[in-house]
N, C-alpha and C. Protein backbone atom coordinates (compact mmCIF):
# COMPACT_ATOMS: atom_id res chain seq x y z
N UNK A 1 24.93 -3.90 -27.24
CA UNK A 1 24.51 -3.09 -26.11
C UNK A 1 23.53 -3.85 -25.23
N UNK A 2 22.35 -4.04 -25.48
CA UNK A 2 21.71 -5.39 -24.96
C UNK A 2 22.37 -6.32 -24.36
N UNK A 3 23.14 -7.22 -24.62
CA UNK A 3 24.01 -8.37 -24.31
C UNK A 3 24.39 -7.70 -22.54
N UNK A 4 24.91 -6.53 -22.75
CA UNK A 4 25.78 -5.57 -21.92
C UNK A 4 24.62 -5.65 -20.38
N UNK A 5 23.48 -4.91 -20.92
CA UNK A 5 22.66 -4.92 -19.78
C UNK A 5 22.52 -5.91 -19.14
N UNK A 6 21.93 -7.36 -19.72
CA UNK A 6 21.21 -8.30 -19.16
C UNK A 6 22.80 -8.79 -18.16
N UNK A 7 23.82 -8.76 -18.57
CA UNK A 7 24.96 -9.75 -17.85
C UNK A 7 25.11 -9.28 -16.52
N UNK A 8 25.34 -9.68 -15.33
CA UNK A 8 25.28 -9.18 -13.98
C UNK A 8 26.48 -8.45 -13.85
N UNK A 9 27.01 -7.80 -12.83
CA UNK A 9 27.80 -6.68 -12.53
C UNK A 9 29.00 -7.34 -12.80
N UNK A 10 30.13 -7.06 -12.98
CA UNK A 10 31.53 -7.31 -12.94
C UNK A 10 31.59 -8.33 -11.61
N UNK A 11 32.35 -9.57 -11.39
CA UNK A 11 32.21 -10.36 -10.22
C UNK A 11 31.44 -10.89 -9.41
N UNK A 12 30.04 -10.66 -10.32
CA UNK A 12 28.86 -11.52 -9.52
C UNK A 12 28.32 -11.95 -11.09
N UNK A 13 27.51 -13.28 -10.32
CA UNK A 13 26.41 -13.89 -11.41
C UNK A 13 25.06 -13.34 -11.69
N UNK A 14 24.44 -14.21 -12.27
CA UNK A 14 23.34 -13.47 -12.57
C UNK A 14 22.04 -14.31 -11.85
N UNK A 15 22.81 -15.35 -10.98
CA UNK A 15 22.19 -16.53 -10.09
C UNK A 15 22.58 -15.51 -8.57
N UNK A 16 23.97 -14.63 -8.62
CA UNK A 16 24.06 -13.78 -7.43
C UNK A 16 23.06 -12.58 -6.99
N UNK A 17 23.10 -12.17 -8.36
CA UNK A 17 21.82 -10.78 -8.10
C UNK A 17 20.51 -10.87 -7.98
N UNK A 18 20.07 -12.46 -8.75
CA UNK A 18 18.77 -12.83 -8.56
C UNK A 18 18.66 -13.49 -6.86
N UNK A 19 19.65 -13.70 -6.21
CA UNK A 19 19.46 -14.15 -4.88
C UNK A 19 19.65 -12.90 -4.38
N UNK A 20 20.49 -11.77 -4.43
CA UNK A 20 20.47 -10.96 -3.44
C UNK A 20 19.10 -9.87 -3.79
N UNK A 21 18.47 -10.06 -4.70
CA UNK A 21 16.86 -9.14 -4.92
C UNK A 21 16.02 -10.13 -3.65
N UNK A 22 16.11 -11.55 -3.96
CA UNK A 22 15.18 -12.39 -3.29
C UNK A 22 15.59 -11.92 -1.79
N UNK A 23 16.55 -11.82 -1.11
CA UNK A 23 17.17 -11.72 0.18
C UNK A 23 16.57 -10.34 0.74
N UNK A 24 16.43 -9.20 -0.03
CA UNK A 24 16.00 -7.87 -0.09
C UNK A 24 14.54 -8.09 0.01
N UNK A 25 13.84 -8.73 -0.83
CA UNK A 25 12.42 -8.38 -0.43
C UNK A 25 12.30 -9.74 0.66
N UNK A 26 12.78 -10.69 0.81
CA UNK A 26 12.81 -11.57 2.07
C UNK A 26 12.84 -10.67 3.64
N UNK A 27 13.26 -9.84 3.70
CA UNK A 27 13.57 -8.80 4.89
C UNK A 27 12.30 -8.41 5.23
N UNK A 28 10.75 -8.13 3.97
CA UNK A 28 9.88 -7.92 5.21
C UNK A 28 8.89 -8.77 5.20
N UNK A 29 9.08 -8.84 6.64
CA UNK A 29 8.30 -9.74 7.24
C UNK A 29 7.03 -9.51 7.25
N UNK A 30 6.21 -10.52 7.43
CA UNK A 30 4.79 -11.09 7.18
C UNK A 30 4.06 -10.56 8.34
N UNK A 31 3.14 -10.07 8.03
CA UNK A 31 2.34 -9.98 9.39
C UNK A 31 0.89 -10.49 8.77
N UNK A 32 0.62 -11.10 9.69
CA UNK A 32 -1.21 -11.74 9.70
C UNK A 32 -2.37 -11.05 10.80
N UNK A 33 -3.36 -10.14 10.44
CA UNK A 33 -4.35 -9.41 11.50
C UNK A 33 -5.06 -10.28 10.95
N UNK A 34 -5.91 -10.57 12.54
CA UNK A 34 -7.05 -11.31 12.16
C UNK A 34 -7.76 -10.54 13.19
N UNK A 35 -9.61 -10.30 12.65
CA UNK A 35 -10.67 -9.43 13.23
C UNK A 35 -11.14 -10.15 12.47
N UNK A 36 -12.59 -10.44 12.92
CA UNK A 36 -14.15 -10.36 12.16
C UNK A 36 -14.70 -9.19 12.07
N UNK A 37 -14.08 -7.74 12.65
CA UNK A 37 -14.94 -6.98 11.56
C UNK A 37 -14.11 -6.80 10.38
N UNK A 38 -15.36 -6.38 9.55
CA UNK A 38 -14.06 -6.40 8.36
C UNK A 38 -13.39 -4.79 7.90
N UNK A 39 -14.55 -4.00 8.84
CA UNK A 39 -13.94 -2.85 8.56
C UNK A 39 -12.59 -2.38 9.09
N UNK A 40 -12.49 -3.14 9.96
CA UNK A 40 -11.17 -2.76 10.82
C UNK A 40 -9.75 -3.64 10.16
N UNK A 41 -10.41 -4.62 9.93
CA UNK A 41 -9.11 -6.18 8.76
C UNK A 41 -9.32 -5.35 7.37
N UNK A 42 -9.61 -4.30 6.95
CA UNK A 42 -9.54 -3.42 5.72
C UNK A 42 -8.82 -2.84 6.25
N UNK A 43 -8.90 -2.12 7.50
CA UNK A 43 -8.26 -0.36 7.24
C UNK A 43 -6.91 -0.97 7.92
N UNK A 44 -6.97 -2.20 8.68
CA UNK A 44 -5.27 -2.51 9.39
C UNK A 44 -4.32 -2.77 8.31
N UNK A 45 -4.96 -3.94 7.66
CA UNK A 45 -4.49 -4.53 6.38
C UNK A 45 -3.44 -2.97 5.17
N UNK A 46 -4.85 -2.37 4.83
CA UNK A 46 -4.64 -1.10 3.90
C UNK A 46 -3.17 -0.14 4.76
N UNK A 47 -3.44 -0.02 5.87
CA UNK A 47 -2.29 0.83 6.67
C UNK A 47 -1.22 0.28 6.55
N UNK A 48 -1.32 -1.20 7.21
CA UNK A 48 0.22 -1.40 7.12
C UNK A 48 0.91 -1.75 5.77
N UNK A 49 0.21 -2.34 4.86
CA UNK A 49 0.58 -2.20 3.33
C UNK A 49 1.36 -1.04 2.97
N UNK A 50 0.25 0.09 2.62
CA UNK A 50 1.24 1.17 2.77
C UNK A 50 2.51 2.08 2.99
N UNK A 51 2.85 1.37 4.62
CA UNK A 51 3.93 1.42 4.96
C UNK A 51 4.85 0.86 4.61
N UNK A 52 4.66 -0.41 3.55
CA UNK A 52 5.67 -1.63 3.14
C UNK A 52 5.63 -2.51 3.75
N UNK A 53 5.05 -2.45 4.79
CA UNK A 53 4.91 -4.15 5.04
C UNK A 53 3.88 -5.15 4.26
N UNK A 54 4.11 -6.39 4.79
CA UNK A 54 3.77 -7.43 3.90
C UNK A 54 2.80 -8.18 5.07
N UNK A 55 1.26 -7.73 4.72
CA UNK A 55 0.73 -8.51 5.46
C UNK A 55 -0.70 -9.01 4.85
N UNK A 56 -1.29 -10.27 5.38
CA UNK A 56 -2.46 -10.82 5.19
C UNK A 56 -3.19 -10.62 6.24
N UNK A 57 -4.74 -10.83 6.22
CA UNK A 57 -5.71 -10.64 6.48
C UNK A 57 -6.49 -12.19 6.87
N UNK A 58 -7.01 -12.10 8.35
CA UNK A 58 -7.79 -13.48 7.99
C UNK A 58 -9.38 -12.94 8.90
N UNK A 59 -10.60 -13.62 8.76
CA UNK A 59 -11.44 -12.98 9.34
C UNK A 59 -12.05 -13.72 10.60
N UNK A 60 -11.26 -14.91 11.02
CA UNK A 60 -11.52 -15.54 11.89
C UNK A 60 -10.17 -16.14 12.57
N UNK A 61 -10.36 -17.26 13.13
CA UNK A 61 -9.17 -17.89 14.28
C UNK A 61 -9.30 -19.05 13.20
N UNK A 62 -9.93 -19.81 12.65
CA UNK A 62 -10.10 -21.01 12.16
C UNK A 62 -9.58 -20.16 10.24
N UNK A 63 -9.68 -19.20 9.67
CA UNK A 63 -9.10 -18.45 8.75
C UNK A 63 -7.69 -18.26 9.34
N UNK A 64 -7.32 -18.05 10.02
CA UNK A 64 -5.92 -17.93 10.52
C UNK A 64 -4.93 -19.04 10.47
N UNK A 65 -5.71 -19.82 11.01
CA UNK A 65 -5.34 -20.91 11.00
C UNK A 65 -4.90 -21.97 9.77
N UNK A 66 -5.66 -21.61 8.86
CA UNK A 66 -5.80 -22.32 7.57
C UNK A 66 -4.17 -21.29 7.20
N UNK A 67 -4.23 -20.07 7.22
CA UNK A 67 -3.30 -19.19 6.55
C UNK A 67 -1.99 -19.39 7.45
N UNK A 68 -1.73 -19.82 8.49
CA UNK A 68 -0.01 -20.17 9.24
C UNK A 68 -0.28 -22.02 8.77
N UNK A 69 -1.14 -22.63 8.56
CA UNK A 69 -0.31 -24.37 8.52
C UNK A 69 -0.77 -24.33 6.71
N UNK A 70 -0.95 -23.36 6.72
CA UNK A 70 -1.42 -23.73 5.10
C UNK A 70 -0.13 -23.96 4.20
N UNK A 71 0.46 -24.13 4.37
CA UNK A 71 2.10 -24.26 3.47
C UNK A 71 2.73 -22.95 3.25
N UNK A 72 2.38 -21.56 3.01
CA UNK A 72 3.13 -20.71 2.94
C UNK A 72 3.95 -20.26 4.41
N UNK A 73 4.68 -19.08 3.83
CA UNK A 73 5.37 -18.53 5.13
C UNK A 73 4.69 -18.54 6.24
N UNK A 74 5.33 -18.60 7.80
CA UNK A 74 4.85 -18.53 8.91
C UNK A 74 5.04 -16.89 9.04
N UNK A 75 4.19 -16.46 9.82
CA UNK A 75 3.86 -14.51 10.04
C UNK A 75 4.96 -14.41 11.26
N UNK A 76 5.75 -13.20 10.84
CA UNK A 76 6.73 -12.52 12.21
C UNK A 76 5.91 -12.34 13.27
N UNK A 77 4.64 -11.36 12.72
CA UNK A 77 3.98 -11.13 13.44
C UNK A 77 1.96 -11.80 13.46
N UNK A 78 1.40 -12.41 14.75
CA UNK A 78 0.44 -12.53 14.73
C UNK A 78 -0.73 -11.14 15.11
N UNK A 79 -1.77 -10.52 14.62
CA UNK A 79 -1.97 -9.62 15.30
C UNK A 79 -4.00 -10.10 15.24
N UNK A 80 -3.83 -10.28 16.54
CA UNK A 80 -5.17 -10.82 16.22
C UNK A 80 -6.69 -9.87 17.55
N UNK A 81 -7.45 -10.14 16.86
CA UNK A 81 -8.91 -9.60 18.08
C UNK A 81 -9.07 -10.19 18.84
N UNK A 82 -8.95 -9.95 20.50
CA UNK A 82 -9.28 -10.75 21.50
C UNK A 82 -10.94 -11.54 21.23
N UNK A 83 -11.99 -11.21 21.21
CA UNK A 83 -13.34 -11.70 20.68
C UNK A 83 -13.70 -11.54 19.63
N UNK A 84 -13.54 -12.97 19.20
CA UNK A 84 -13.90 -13.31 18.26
C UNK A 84 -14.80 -14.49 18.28
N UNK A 85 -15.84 -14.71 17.32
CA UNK A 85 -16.86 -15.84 17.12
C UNK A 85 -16.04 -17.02 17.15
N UNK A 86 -16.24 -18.25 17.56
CA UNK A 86 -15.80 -19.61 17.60
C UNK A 86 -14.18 -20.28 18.00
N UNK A 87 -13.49 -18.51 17.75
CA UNK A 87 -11.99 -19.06 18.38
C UNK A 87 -11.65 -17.57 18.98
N UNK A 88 -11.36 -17.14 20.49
CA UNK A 88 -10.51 -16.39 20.79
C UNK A 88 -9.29 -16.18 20.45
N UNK A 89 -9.11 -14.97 20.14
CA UNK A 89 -7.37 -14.37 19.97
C UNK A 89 -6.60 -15.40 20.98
N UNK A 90 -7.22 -15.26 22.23
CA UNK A 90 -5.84 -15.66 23.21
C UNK A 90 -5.77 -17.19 22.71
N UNK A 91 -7.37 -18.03 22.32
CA UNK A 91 -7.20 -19.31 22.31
C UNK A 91 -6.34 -19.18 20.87
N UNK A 92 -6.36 -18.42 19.74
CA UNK A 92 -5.45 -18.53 18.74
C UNK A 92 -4.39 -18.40 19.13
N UNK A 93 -3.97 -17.33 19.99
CA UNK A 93 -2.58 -16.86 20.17
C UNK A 93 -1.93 -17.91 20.90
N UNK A 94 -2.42 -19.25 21.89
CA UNK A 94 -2.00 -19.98 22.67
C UNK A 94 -1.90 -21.33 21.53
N UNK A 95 -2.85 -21.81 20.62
CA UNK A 95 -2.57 -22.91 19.80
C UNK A 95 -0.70 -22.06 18.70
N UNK A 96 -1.02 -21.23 18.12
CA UNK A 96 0.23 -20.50 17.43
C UNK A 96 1.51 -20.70 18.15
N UNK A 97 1.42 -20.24 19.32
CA UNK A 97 2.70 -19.88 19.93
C UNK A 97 3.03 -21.42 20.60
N UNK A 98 2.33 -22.12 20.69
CA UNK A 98 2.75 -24.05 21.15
C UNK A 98 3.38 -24.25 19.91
N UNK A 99 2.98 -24.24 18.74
CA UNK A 99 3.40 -24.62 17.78
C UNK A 99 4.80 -23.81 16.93
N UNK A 100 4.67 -22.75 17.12
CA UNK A 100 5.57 -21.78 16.39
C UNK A 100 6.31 -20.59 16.84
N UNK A 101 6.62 -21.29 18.05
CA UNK A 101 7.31 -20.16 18.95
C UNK A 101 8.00 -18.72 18.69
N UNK A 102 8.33 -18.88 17.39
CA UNK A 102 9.05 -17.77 16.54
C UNK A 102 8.01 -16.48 16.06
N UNK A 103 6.68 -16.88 16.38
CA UNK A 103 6.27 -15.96 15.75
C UNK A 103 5.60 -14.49 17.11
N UNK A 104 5.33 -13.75 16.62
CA UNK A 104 5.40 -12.71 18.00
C UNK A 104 3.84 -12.41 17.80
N UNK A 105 3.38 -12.28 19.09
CA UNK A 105 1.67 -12.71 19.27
C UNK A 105 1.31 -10.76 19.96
N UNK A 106 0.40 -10.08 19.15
CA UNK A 106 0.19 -9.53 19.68
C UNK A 106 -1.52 -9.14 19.74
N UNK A 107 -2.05 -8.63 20.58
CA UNK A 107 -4.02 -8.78 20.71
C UNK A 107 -4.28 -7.46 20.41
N UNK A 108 -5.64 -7.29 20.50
CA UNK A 108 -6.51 -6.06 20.17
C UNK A 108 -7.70 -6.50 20.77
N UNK A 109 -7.97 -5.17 21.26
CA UNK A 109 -9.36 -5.28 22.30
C UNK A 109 -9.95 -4.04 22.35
N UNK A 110 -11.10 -3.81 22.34
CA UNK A 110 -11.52 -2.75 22.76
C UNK A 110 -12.72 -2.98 24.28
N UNK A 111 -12.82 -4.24 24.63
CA UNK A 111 -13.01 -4.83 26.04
C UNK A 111 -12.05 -4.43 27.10
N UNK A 112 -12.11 -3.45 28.04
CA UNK A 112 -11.21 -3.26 29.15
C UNK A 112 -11.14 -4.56 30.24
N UNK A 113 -11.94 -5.33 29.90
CA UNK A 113 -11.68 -6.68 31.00
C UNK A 113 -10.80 -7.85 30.25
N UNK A 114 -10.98 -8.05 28.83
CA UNK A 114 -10.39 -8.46 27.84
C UNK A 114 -9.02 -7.95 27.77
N UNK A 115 -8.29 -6.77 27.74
CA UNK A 115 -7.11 -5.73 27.56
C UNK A 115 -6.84 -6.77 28.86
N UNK A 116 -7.25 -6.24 30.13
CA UNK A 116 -6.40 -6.44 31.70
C UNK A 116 -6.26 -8.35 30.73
N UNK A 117 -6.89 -9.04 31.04
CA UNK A 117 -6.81 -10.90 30.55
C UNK A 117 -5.34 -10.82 29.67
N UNK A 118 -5.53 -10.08 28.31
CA UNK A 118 -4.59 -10.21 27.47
C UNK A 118 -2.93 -9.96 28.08
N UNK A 119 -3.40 -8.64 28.83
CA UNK A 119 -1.83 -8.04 29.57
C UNK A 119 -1.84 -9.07 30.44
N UNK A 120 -2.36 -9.96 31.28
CA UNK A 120 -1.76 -10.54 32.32
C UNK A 120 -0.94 -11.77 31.89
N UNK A 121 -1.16 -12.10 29.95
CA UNK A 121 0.00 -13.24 29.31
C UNK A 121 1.02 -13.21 29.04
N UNK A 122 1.84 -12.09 29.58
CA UNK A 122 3.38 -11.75 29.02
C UNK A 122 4.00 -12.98 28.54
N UNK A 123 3.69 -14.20 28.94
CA UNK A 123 4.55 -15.43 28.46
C UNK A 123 4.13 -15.65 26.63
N UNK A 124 2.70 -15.30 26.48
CA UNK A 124 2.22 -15.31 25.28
C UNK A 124 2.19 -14.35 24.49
N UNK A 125 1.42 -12.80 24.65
CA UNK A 125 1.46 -11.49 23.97
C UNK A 125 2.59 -10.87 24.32
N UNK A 126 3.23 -10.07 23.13
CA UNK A 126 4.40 -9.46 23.33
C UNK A 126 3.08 -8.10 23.74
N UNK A 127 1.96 -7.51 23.03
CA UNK A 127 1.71 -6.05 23.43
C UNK A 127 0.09 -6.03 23.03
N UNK A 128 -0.60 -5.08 23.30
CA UNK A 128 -1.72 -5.13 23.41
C UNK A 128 -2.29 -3.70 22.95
N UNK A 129 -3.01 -3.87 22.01
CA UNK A 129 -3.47 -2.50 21.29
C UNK A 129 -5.07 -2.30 21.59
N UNK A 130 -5.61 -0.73 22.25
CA UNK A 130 -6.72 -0.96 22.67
C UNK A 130 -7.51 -0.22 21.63
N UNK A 131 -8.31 -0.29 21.43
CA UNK A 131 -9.45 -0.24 20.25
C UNK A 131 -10.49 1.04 20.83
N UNK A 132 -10.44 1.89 20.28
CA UNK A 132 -10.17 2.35 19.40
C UNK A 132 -8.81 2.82 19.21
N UNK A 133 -7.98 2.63 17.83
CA UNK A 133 -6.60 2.95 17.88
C UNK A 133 -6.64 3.80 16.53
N UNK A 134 -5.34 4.25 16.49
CA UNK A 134 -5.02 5.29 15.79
C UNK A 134 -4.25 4.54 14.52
N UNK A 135 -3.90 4.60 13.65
CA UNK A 135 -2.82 4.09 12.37
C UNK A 135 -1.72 4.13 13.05
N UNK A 136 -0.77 5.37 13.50
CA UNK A 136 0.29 5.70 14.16
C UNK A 136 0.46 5.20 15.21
N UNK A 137 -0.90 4.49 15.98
CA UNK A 137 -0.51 3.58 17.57
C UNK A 137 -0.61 1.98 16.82
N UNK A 138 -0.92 1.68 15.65
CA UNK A 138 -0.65 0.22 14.94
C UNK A 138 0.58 0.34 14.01
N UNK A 139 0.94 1.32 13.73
CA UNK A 139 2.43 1.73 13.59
C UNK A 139 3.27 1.48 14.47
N UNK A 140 3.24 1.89 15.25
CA UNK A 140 4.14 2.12 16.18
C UNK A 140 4.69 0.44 16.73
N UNK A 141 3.49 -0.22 17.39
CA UNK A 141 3.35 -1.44 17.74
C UNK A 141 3.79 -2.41 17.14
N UNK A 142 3.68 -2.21 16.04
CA UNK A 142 4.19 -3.13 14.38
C UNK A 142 6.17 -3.16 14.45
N UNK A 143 6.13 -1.63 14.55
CA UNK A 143 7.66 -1.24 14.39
C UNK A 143 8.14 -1.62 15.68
N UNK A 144 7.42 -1.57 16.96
CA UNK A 144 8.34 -2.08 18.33
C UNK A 144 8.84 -3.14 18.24
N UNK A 145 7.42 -4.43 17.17
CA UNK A 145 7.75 -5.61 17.67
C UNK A 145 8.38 -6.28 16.39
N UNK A 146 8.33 -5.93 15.40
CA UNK A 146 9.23 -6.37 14.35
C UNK A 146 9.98 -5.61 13.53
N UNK A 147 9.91 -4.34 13.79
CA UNK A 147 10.78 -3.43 12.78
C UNK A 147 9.83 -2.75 11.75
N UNK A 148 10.73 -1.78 10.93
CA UNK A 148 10.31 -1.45 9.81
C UNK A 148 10.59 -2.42 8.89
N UNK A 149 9.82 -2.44 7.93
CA UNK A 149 10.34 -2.85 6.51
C UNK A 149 11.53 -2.02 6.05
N UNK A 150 12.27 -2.80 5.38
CA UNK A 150 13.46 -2.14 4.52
C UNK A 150 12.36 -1.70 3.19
N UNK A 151 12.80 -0.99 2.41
CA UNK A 151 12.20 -0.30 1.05
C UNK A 151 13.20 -1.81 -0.14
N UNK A 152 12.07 -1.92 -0.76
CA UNK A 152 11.68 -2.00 -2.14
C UNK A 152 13.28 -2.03 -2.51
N UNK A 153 14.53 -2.66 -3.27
CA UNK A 153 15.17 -1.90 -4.38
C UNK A 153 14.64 -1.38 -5.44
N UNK A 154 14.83 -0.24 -6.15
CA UNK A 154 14.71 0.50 -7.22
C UNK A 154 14.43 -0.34 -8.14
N UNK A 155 13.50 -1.13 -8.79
CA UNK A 155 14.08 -1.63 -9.80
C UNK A 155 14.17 -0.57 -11.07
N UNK A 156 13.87 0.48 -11.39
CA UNK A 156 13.53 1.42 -12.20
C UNK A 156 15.05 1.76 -12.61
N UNK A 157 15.94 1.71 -11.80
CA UNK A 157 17.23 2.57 -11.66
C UNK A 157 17.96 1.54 -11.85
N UNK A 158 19.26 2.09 -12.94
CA UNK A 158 20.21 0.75 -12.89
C UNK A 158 21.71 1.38 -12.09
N UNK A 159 21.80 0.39 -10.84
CA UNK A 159 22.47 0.82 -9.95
C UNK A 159 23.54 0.33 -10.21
N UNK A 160 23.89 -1.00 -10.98
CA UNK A 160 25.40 -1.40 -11.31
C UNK A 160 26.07 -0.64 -12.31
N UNK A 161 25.80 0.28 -12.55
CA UNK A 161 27.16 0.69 -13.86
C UNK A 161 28.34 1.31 -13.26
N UNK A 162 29.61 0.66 -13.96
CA UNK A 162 30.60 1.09 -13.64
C UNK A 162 31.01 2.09 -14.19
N UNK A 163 31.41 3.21 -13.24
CA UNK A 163 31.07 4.52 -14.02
C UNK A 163 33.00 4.79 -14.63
N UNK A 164 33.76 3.59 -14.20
CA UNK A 164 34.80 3.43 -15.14
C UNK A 164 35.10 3.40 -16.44
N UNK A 165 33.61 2.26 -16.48
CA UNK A 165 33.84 2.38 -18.46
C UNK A 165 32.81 2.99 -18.91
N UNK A 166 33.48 3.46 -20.09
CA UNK A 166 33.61 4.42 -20.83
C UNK A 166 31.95 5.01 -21.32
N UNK A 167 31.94 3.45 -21.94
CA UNK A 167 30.66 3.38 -22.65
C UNK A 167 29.03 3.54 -21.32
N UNK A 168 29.13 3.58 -20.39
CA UNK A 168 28.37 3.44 -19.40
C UNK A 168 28.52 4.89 -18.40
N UNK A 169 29.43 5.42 -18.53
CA UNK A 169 29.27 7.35 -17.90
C UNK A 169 28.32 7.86 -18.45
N UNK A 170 27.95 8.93 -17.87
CA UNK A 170 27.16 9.33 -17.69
C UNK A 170 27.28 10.99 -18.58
N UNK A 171 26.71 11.40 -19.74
CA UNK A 171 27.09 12.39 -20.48
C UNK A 171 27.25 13.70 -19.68
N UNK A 172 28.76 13.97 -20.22
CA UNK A 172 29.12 15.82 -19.09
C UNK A 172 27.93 16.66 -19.68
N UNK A 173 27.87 17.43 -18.72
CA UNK A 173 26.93 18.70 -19.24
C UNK A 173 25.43 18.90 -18.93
């Protein structure tokens, strides 16, 4: 019976199902907020987690920085604070996007002269979130510019049984 479980589904390997789990949680994408406060790189961080996405935290432009050339994944999304100590968002968002065009740059401000600066980069920021914001308006913004996350597969649930054989139905009654 054992033997039975571990072997992969009828017509796939067990090199197939371990790639198509990897392909499944590959789908969500990375997002990186960067703020120096930290109360706000807590509660963005904590929110979008929640929702299933997959994101890091950095507390500066020069922390950011270390976290996109540092060897791991590059972020779908950049989401960074227009003022910040020693590196601006836009100056982050302008070194990022020279380098990594793929990734989608979006600011946060709660400066209304800062907001108008940020909106006037359409070549650079895809969108601009003004501070004070809501979970549901960093929701929202998240989901315009990269989607939802797909969910998790089950791993709890065993979804391959063929409910053909015998030994693997499911008891009447």
């Amino acid at each position: 019976m054992r033997e039975r479980e571990e072997r992969a589904p009828e017509g796939g390997s067990p090199l197939a199902a371990a790639g198509t789990a990897a392909a499944a949680r590959s789908r969500r994408r990375l997002i990186l907020v960067v703020d120096d406060d930290q109360a706000l790189l807590s509660l963005a961080i904590r929110s979008l987690r929640s929702h299933g996405h997959d994101v890091r935290g950095a507390a500066s432009g020069r922390e950011a920085l270390l976290a996109i050339y540092g060897g791991g994944p590059s972020p779908a999304l950049l989401l960074t604070d227009v003022e910040m100590p020693g590196m601006s968002g836009i100056e982050l968002a302008a070194r990022v996007a020279a380098d990594r065009p793929g990734v989608a740059i979006a600011l946060m401000s709660g400066n209304p002269a800062l907001v108008e600066t940020a909106r006037d980069r359409p070549e650079l920021v895809r969108a601009v979130l003004v501070k004070p914001f809501t979970v549901d308006e960093l929701l929202g913004l998240v989901g315009r510019i990269i989607g939802q996350p797909e969910p998790e597969p089950d791993s709890g649930r065993v979804a391959e049984r063929d409910p053909t054989r015998a030994s693997e139905r499911a008891p009447d009654g």
